[in-house]
C-alpha atoms as a PDB file:
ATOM      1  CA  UNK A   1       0.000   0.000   0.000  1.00  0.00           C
ATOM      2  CA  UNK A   2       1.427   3.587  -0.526  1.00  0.00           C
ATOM      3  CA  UNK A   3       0.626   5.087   3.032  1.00  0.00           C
ATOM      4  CA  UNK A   4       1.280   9.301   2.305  1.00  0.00           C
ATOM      5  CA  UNK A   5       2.316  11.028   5.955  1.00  0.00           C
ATOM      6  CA  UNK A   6       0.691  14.160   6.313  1.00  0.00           C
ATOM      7  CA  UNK A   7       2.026  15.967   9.485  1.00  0.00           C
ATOM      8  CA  UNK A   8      -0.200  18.773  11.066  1.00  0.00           C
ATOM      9  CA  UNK A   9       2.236  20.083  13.546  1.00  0.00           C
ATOM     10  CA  UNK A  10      -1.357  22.292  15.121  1.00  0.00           C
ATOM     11  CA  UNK A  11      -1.439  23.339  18.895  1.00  0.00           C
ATOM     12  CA  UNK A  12      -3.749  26.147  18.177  1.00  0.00           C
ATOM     13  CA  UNK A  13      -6.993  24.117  18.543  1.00  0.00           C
ATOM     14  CA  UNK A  14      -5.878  22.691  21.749  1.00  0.00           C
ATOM     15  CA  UNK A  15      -4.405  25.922  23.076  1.00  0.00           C
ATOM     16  CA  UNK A  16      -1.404  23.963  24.641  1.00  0.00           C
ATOM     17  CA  UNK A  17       2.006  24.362  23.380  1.00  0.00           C
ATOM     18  CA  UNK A  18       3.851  21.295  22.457  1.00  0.00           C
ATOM     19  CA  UNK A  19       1.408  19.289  21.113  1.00  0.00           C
ATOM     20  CA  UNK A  20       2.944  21.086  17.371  1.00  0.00           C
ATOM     21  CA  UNK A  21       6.089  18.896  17.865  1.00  0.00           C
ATOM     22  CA  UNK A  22       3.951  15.416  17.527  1.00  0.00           C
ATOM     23  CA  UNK A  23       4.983  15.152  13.584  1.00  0.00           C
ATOM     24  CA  UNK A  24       8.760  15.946  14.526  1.00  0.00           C
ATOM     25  CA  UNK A  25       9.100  13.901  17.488  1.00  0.00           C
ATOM     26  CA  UNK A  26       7.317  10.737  15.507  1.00  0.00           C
ATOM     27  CA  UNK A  27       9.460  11.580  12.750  1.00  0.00           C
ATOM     28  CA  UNK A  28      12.611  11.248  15.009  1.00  0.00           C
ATOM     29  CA  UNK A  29      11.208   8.108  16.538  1.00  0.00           C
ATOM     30  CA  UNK A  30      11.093   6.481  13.338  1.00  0.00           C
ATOM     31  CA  UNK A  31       7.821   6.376  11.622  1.00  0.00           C
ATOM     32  CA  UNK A  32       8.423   5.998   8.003  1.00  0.00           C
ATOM     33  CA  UNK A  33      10.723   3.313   8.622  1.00  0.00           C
ATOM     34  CA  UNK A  34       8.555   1.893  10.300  1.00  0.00           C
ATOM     35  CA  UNK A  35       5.894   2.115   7.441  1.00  0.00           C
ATOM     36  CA  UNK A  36       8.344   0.905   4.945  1.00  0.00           C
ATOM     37  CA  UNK A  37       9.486  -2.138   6.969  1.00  0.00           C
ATOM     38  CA  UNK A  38       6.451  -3.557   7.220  1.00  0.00           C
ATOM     39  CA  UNK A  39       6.394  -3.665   3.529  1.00  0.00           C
ATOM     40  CA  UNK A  40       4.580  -0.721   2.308  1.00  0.00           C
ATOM     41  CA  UNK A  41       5.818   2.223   0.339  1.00  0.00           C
ATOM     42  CA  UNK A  42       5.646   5.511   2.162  1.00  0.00           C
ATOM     43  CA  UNK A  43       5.606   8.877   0.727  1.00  0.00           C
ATOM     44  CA  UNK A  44       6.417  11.575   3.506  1.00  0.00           C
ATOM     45  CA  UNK A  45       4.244  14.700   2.671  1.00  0.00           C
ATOM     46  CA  UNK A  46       5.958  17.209   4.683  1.00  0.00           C
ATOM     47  CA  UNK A  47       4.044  19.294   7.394  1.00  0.00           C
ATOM     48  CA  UNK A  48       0.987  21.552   6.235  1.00  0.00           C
ATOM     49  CA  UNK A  49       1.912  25.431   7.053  1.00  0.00           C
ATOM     50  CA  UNK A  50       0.728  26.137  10.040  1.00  0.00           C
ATOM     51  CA  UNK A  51       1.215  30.239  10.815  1.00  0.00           C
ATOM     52  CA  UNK A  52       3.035  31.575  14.148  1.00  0.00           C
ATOM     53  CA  UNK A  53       0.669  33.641  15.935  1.00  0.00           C
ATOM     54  CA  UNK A  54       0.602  35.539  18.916  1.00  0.00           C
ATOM     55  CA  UNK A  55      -1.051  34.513  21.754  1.00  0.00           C
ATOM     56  CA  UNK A  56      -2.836  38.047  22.166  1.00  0.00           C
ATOM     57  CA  UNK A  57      -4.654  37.458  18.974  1.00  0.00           C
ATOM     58  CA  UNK A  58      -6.658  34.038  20.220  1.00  0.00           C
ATOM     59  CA  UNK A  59     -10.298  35.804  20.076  1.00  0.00           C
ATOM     60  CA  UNK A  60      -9.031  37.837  17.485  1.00  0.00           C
ATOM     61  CA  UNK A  61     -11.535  36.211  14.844  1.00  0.00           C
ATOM     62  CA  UNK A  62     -13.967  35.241  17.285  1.00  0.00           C
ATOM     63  CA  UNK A  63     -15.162  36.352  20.945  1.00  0.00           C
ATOM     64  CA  UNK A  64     -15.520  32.613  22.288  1.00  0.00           C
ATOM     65  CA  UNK A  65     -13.096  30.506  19.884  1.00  0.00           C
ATOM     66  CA  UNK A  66      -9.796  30.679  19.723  1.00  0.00           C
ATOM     67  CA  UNK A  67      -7.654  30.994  16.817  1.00  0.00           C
ATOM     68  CA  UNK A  68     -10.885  30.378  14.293  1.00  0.00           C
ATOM     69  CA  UNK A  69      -9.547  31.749  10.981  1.00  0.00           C
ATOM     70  CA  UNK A  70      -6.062  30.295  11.019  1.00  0.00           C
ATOM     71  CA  UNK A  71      -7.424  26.355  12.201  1.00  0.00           C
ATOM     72  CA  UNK A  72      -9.854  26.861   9.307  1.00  0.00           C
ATOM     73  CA  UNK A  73      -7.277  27.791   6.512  1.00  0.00           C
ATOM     74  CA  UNK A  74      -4.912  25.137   8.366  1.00  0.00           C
ATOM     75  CA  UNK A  75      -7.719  22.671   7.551  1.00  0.00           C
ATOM     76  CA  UNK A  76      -8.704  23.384   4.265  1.00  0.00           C
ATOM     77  CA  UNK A  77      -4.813  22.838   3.085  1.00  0.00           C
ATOM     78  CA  UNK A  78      -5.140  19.514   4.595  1.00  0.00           C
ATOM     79  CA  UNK A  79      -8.581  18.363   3.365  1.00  0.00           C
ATOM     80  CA  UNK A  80      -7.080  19.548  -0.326  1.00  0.00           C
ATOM     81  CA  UNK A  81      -3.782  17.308   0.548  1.00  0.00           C
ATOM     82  CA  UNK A  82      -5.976  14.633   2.187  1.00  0.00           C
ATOM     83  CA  UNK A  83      -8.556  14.640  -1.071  1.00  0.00           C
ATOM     84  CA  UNK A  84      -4.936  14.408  -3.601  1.00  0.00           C
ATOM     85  CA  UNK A  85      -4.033  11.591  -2.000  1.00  0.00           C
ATOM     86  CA  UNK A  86      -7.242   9.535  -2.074  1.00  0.00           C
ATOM     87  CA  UNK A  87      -7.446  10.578  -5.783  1.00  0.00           C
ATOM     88  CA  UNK A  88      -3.601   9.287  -6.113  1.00  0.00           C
ATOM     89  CA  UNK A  89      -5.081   5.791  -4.837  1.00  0.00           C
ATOM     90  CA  UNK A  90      -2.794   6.560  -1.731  1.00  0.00           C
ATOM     91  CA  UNK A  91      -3.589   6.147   1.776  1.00  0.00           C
ATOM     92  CA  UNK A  92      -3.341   9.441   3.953  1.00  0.00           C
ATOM     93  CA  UNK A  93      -1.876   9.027   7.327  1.00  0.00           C
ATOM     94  CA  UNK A  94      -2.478  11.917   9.290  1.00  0.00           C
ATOM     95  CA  UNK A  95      -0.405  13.045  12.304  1.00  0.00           C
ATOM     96  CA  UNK A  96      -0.937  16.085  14.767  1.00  0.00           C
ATOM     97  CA  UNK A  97      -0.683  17.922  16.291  1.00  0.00           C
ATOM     98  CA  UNK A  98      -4.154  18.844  18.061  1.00  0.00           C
ATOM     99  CA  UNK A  99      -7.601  16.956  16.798  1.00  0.00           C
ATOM    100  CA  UNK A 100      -9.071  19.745  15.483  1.00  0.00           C
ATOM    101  CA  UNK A 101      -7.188  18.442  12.252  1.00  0.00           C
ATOM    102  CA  UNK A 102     -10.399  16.580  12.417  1.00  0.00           C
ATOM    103  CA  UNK A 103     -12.236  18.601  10.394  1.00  0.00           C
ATOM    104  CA  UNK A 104     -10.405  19.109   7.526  1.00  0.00           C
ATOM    105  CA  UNK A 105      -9.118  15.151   7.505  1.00  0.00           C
ATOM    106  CA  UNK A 106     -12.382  13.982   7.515  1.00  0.00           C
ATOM    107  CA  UNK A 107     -13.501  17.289   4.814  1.00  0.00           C
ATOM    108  CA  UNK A 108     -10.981  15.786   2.231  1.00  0.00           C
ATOM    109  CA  UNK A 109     -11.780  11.803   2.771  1.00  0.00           C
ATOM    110  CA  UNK A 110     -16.023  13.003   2.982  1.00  0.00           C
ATOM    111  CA  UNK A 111     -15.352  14.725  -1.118  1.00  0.00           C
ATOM    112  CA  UNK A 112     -13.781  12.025  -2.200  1.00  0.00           C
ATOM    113  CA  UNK A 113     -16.260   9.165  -1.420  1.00  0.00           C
ATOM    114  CA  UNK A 114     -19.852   9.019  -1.878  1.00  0.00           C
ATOM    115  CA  UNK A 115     -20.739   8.214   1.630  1.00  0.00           C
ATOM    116  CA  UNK A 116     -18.291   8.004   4.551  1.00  0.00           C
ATOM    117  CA  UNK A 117     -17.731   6.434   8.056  1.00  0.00           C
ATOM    118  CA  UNK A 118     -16.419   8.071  11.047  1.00  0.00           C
ATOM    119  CA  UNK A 119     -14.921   5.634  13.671  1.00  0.00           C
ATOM    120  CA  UNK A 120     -13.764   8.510  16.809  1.00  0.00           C
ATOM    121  CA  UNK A 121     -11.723   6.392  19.133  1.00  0.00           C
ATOM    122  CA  UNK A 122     -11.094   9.123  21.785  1.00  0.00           C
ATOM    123  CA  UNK A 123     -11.753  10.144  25.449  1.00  0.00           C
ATOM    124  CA  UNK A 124     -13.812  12.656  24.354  1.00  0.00           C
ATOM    125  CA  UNK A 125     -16.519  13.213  22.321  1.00  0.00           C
ATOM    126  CA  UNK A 126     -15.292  16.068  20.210  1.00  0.00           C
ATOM    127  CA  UNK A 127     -18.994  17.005  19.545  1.00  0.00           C
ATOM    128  CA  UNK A 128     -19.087  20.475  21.203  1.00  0.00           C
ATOM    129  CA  UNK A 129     -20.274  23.762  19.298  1.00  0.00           C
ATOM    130  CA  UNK A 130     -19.528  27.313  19.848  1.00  0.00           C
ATOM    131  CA  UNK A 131     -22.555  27.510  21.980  1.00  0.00           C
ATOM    132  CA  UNK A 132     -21.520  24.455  24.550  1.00  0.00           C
ATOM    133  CA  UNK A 133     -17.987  24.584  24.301  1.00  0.00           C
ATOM    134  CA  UNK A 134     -16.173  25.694  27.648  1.00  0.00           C
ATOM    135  CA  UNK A 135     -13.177  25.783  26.930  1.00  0.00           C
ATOM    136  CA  UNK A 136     -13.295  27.606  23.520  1.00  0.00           C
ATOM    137  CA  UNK A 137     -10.997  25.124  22.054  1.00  0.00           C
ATOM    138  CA  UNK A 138     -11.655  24.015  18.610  1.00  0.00           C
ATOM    139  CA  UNK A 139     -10.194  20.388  19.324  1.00  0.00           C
ATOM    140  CA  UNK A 140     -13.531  19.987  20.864  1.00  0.00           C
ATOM    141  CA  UNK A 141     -15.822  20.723  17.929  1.00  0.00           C
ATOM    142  CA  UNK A 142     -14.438  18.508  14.994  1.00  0.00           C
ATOM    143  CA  UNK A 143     -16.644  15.786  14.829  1.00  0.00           C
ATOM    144  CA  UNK A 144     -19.785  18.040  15.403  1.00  0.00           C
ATOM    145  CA  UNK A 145     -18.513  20.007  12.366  1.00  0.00           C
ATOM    146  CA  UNK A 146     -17.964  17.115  10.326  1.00  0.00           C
ATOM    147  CA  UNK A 147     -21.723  16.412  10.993  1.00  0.00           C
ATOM    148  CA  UNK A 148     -22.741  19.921   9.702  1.00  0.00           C
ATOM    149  CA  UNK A 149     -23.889  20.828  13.826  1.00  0.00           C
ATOM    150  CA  UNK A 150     -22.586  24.201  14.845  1.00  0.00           C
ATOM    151  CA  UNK A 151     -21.098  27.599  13.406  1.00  0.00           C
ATOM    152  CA  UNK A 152     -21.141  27.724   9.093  1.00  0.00           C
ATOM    153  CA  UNK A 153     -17.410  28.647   9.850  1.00  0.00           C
ATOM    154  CA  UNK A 154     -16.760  25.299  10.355  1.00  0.00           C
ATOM    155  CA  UNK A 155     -19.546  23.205   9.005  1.00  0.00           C
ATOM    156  CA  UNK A 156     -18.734  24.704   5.889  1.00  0.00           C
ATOM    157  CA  UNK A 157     -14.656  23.686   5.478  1.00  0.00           C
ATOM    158  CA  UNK A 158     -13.293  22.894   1.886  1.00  0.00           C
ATOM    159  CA  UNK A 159     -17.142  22.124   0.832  1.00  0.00           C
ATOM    160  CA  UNK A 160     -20.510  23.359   2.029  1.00  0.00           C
ATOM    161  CA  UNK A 161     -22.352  21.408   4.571  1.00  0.00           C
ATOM    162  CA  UNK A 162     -22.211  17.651   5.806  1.00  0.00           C
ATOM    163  CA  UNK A 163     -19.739  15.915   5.780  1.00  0.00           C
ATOM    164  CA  UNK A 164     -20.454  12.619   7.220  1.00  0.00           C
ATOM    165  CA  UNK A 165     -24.060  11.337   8.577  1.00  0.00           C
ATOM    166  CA  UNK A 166     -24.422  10.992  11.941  1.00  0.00           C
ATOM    167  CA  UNK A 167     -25.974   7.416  12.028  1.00  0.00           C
ATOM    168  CA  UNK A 168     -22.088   6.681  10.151  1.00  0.00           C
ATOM    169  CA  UNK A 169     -20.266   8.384  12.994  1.00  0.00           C
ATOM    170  CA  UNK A 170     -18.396   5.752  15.633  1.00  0.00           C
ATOM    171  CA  UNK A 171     -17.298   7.097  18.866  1.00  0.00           C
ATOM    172  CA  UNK A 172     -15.401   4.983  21.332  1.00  0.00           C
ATOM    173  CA  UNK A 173     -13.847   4.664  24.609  1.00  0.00           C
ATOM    174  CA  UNK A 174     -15.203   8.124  25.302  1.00  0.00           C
ATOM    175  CA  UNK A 175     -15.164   8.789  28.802  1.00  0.00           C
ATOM    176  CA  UNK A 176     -15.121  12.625  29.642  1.00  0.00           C
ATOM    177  CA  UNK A 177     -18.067  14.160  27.768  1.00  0.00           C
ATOM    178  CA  UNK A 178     -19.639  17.283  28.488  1.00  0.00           C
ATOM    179  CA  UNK A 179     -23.314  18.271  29.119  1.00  0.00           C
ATOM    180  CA  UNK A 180     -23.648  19.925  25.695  1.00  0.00           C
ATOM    181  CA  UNK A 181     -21.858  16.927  24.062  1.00  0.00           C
ATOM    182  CA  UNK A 182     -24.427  14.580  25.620  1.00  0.00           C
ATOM    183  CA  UNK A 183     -27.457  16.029  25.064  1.00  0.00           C
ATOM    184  CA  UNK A 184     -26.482  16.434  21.176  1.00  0.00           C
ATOM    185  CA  UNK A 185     -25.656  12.701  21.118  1.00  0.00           C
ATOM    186  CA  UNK A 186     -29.023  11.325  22.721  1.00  0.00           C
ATOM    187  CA  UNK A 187     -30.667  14.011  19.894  1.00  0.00           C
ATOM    188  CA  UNK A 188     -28.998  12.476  17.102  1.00  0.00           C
ATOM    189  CA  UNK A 189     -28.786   8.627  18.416  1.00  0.00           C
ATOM    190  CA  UNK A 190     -24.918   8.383  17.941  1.00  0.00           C
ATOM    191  CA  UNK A 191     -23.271   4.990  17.909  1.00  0.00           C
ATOM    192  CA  UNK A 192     -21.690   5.731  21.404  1.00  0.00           C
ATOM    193  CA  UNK A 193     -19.343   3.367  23.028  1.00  0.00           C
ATOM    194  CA  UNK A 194     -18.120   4.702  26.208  1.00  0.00           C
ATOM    195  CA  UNK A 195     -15.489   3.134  28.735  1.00  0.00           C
ATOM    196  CA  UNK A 196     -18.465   1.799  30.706  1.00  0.00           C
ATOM    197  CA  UNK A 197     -19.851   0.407  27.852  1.00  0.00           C
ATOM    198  CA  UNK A 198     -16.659  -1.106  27.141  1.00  0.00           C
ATOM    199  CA  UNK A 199     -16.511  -2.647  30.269  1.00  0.00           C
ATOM    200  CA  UNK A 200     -20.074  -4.184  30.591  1.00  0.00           C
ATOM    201  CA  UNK A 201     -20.379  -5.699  26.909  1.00  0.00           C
ATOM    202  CA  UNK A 202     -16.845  -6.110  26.387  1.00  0.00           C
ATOM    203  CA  UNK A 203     -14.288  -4.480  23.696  1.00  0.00           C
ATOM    204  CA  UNK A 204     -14.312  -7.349  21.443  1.00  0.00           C
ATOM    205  CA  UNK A 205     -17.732  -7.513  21.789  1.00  0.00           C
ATOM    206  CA  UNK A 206     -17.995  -3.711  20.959  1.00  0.00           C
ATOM    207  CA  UNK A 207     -15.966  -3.910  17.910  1.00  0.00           C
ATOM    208  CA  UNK A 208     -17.387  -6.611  16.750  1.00  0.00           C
ATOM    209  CA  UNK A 209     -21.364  -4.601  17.013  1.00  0.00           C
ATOM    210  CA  UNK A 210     -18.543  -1.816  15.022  1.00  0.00           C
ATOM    211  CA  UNK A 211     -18.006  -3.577  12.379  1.00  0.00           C
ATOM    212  CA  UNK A 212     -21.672  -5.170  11.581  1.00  0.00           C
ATOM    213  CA  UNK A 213     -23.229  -1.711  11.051  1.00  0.00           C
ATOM    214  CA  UNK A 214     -20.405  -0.209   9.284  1.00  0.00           C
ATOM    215  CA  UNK A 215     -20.928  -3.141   6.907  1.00  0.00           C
ATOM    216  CA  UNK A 216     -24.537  -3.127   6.943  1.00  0.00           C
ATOM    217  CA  UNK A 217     -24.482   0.833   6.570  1.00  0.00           C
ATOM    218  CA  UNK A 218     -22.342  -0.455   2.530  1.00  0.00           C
ATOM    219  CA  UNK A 219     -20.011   3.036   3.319  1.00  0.00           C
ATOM    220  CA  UNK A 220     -17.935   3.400   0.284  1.00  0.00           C
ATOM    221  CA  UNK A 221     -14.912   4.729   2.913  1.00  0.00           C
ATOM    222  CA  UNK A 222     -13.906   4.665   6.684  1.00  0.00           C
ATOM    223  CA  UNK A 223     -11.887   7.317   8.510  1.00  0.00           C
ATOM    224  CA  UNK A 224     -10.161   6.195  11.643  1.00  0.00           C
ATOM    225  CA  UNK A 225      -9.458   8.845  13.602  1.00  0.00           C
ATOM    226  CA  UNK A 226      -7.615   8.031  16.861  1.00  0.00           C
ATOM    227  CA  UNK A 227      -6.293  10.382  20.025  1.00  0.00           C
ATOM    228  CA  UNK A 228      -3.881   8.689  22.198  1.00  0.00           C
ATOM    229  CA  UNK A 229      -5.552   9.692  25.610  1.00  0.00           C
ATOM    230  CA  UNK A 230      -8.181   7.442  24.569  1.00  0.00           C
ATOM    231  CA  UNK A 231      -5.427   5.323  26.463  1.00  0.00           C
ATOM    232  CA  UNK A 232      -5.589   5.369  30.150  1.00  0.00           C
ATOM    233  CA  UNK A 233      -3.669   8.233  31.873  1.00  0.00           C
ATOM    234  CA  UNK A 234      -0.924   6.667  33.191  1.00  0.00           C
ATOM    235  CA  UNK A 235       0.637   5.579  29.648  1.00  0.00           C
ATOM    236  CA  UNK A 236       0.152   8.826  27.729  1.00  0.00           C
ATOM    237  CA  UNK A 237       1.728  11.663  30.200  1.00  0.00           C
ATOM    238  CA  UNK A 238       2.493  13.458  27.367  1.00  0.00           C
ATOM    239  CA  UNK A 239      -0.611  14.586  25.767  1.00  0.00           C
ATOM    240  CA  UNK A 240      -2.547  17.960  26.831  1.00  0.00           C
ATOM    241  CA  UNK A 241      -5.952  16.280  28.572  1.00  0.00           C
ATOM    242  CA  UNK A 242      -5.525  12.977  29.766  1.00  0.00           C
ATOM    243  CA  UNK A 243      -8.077  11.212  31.503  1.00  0.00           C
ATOM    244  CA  UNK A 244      -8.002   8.087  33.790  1.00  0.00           C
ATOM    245  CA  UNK A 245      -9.716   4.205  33.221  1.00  0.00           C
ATOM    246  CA  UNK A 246      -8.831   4.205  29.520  1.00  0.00           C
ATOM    247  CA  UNK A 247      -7.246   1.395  26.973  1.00  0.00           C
ATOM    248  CA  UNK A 248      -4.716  -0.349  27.855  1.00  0.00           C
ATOM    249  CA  UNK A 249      -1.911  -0.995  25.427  1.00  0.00           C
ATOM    250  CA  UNK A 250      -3.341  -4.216  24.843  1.00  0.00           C
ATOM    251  CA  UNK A 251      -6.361  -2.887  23.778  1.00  0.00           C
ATOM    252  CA  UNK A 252      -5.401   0.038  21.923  1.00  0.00           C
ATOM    253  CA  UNK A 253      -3.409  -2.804  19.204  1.00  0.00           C
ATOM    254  CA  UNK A 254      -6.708  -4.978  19.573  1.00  0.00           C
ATOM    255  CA  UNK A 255      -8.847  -1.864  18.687  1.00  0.00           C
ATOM    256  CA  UNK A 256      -6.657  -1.567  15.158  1.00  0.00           C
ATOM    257  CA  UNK A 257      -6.241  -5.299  14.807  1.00  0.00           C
ATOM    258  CA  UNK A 258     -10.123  -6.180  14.648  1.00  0.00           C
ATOM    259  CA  UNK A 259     -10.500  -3.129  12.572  1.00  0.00           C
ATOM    260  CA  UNK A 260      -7.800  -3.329  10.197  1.00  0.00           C
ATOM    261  CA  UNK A 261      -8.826  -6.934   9.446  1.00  0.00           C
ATOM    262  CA  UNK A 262     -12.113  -5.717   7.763  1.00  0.00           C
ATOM    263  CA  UNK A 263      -9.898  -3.671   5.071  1.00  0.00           C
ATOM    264  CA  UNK A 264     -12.210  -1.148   5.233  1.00  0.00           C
ATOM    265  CA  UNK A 265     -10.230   1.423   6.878  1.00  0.00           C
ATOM    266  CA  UNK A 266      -9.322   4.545   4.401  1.00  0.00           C
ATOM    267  CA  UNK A 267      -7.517   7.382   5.914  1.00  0.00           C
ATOM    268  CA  UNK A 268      -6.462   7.797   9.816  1.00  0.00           C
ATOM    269  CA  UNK A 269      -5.490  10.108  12.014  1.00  0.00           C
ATOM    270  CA  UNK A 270      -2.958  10.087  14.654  1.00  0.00           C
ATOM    271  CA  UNK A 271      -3.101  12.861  17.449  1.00  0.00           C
ATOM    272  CA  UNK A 272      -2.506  14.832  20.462  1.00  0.00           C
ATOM    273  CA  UNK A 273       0.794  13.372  21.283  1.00  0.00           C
ATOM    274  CA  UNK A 274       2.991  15.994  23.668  1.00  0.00           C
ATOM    275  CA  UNK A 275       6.360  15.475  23.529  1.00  0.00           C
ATOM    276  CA  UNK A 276       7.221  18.743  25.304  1.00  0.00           C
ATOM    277  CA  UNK A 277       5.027  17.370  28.400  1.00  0.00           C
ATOM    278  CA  UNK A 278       5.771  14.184  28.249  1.00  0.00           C
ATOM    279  CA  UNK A 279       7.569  12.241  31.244  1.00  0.00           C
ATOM    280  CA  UNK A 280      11.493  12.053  31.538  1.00  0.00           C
ATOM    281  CA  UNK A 281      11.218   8.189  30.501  1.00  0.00           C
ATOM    282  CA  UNK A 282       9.731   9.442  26.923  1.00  0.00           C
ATOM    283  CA  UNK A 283       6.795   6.885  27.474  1.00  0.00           C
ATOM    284  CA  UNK A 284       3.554   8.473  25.642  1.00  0.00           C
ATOM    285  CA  UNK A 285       5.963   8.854  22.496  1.00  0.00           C
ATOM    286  CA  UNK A 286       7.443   5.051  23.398  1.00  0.00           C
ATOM    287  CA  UNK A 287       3.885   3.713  23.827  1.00  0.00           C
ATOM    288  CA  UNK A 288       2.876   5.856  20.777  1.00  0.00           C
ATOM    289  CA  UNK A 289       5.432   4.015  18.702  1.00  0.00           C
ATOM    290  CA  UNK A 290       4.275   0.911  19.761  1.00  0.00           C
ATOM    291  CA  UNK A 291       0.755   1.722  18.720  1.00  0.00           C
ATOM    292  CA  UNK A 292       2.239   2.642  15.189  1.00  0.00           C
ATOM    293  CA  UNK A 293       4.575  -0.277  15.071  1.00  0.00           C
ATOM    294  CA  UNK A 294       0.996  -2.615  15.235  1.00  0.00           C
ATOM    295  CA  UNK A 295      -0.687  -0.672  12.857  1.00  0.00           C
ATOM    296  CA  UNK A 296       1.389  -0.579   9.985  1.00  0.00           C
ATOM    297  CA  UNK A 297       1.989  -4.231  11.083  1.00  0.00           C
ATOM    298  CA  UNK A 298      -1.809  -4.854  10.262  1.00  0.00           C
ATOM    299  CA  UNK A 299      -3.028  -2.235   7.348  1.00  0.00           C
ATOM    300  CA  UNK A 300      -3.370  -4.362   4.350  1.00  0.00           C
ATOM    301  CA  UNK A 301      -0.705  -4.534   2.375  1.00  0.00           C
END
């Protein structure tokens, strides 16, 4: 398979610094030869341009989201670069950088095929608008945009409108949702598969329920987008909101085994890894590698 690396070194939609070194420090660590040992060929894109901006100019385009205009023009390069390589027959491998690379990921893979699938492995829901968001952080409204829910500035990113249906949207091992991100899940019916879910029915079990509708649903492509603090706490120090009771290692590989097995997968994403933050031991970025080392291990060839 050609796998095309697409780096997003973006920290403004998290609002933490560090989080723009992810591409660098996975770079340094060894990704493309990792790709290319496990016998694909890899095509590193380079990093999409991502402005320096000062930190007095956060509301400058809004008066409750940060950094709007620059995230959106950030995104709309990579939906474009995204988009090339699906219509180069390539798969684009995405790495942040903050998740609000969401939206324009999932913009480029949504014009490209007829009708998409979203699978949002994540401790959070990402589904907040500029109404519910608290934070003001555009990593928390990516997969609401995708679904055309909240402000035309980003509902409307390289193309008008929705981008994937919501009754294709995926989110699991989501564990830290807020009130706002709830209520707009129970009012759409999303395919929700929290920790606690996990834990009752049982991941296999979960990705196996995954699987049936995404093939039932007859999705021409699937977008995979994962954030390492869907892992518990304790193994990614080193990314800007970690939260406790998530994946092990273990089941972070057997997430992208079972999944990868189905060849459906399409394009993926790879985020919120924070080198700068991490521990002295490097272990989110070791653990991250680890995670990359199974994947490319298991894409089809």
């Amino acid at each position: 398979m050609d796998i095309n690396v697409i780096g997003v070194p973006l920290s403004y939609g998290c609002d933490i610094d560090g989080v723009n070194f992810g591409p660098k420090i996975l770079r340094e660590y060894g990704i493309i030869d990792i790709i290319k040992k496990n016998g694909h060929n890899v095509f590193d894109m380079g990093d999409i341009y991502v402005p320096t901006l000062s930190k007095e100019l956060k509301y400058r385009d809004h008066p409750k989201m940060k950094y709007l205009n620059p995230i959106i023009e950030i995104n709309t390069n990579l939906a474009n670069n995204v988009y090339c390589s699906l219509k180069g027959s390539g798969f684009p491998f995405v790495i942040g950088g903050d998740h609000a690379l969401g939206m324009g990921s999932i913009a480029g893979a949504s014009n490209f095929f007829k009708d998409m699938a979203v699978i949002w492995v994540d401790a959070h829901g990402d589904i907040n608008t500029f109404e519910t968001s608290p934070s003001g952080n555009l990593h928390g409204v990516p997969l609401a945009a995708s679904m055309n829910v909240g402000d035309s500035s980003v509902t409307n990113i390289y193309y008008n409108g929705e981008k994937v249906k919501p009754e294709n949207v995926y989110l699991l091992g989501c564990r830290d949702i807020d009130s706002g991100e709830l209520a707009l899940a129970n009012e759409l019916n999303l395919n929700m598969y929290t920790m606690e879910t996990v834990g009752e029915r049982g991941l296999e079990n979960v990705l196996k329920e995954i699987i049936e509708k995404i093939k039932e649903s007859n999705v021409d492509g699937v977008h995979l987008s994962f954030d390492i603090d869907v892992l518990d706490s304790s193994l990614v120090p080193g990314t800007g909101t970690p939260v406790p009771n998530g994946f092990s290692i273990d089941e972070g590989k057997e997430v992208f085994t079972q999944l990868l097995s189905e060849k459906f997968i399409t394009s993926m994403d790879f985020v919120e890894l924070n080198p700068v933050i991490d521990n002295e031991d490097k272990r989110t970025v070791t653990n991250c590698i680890e995670i990359l080392e199974h994947i490319f291990k298991n894409i089809d060839k």
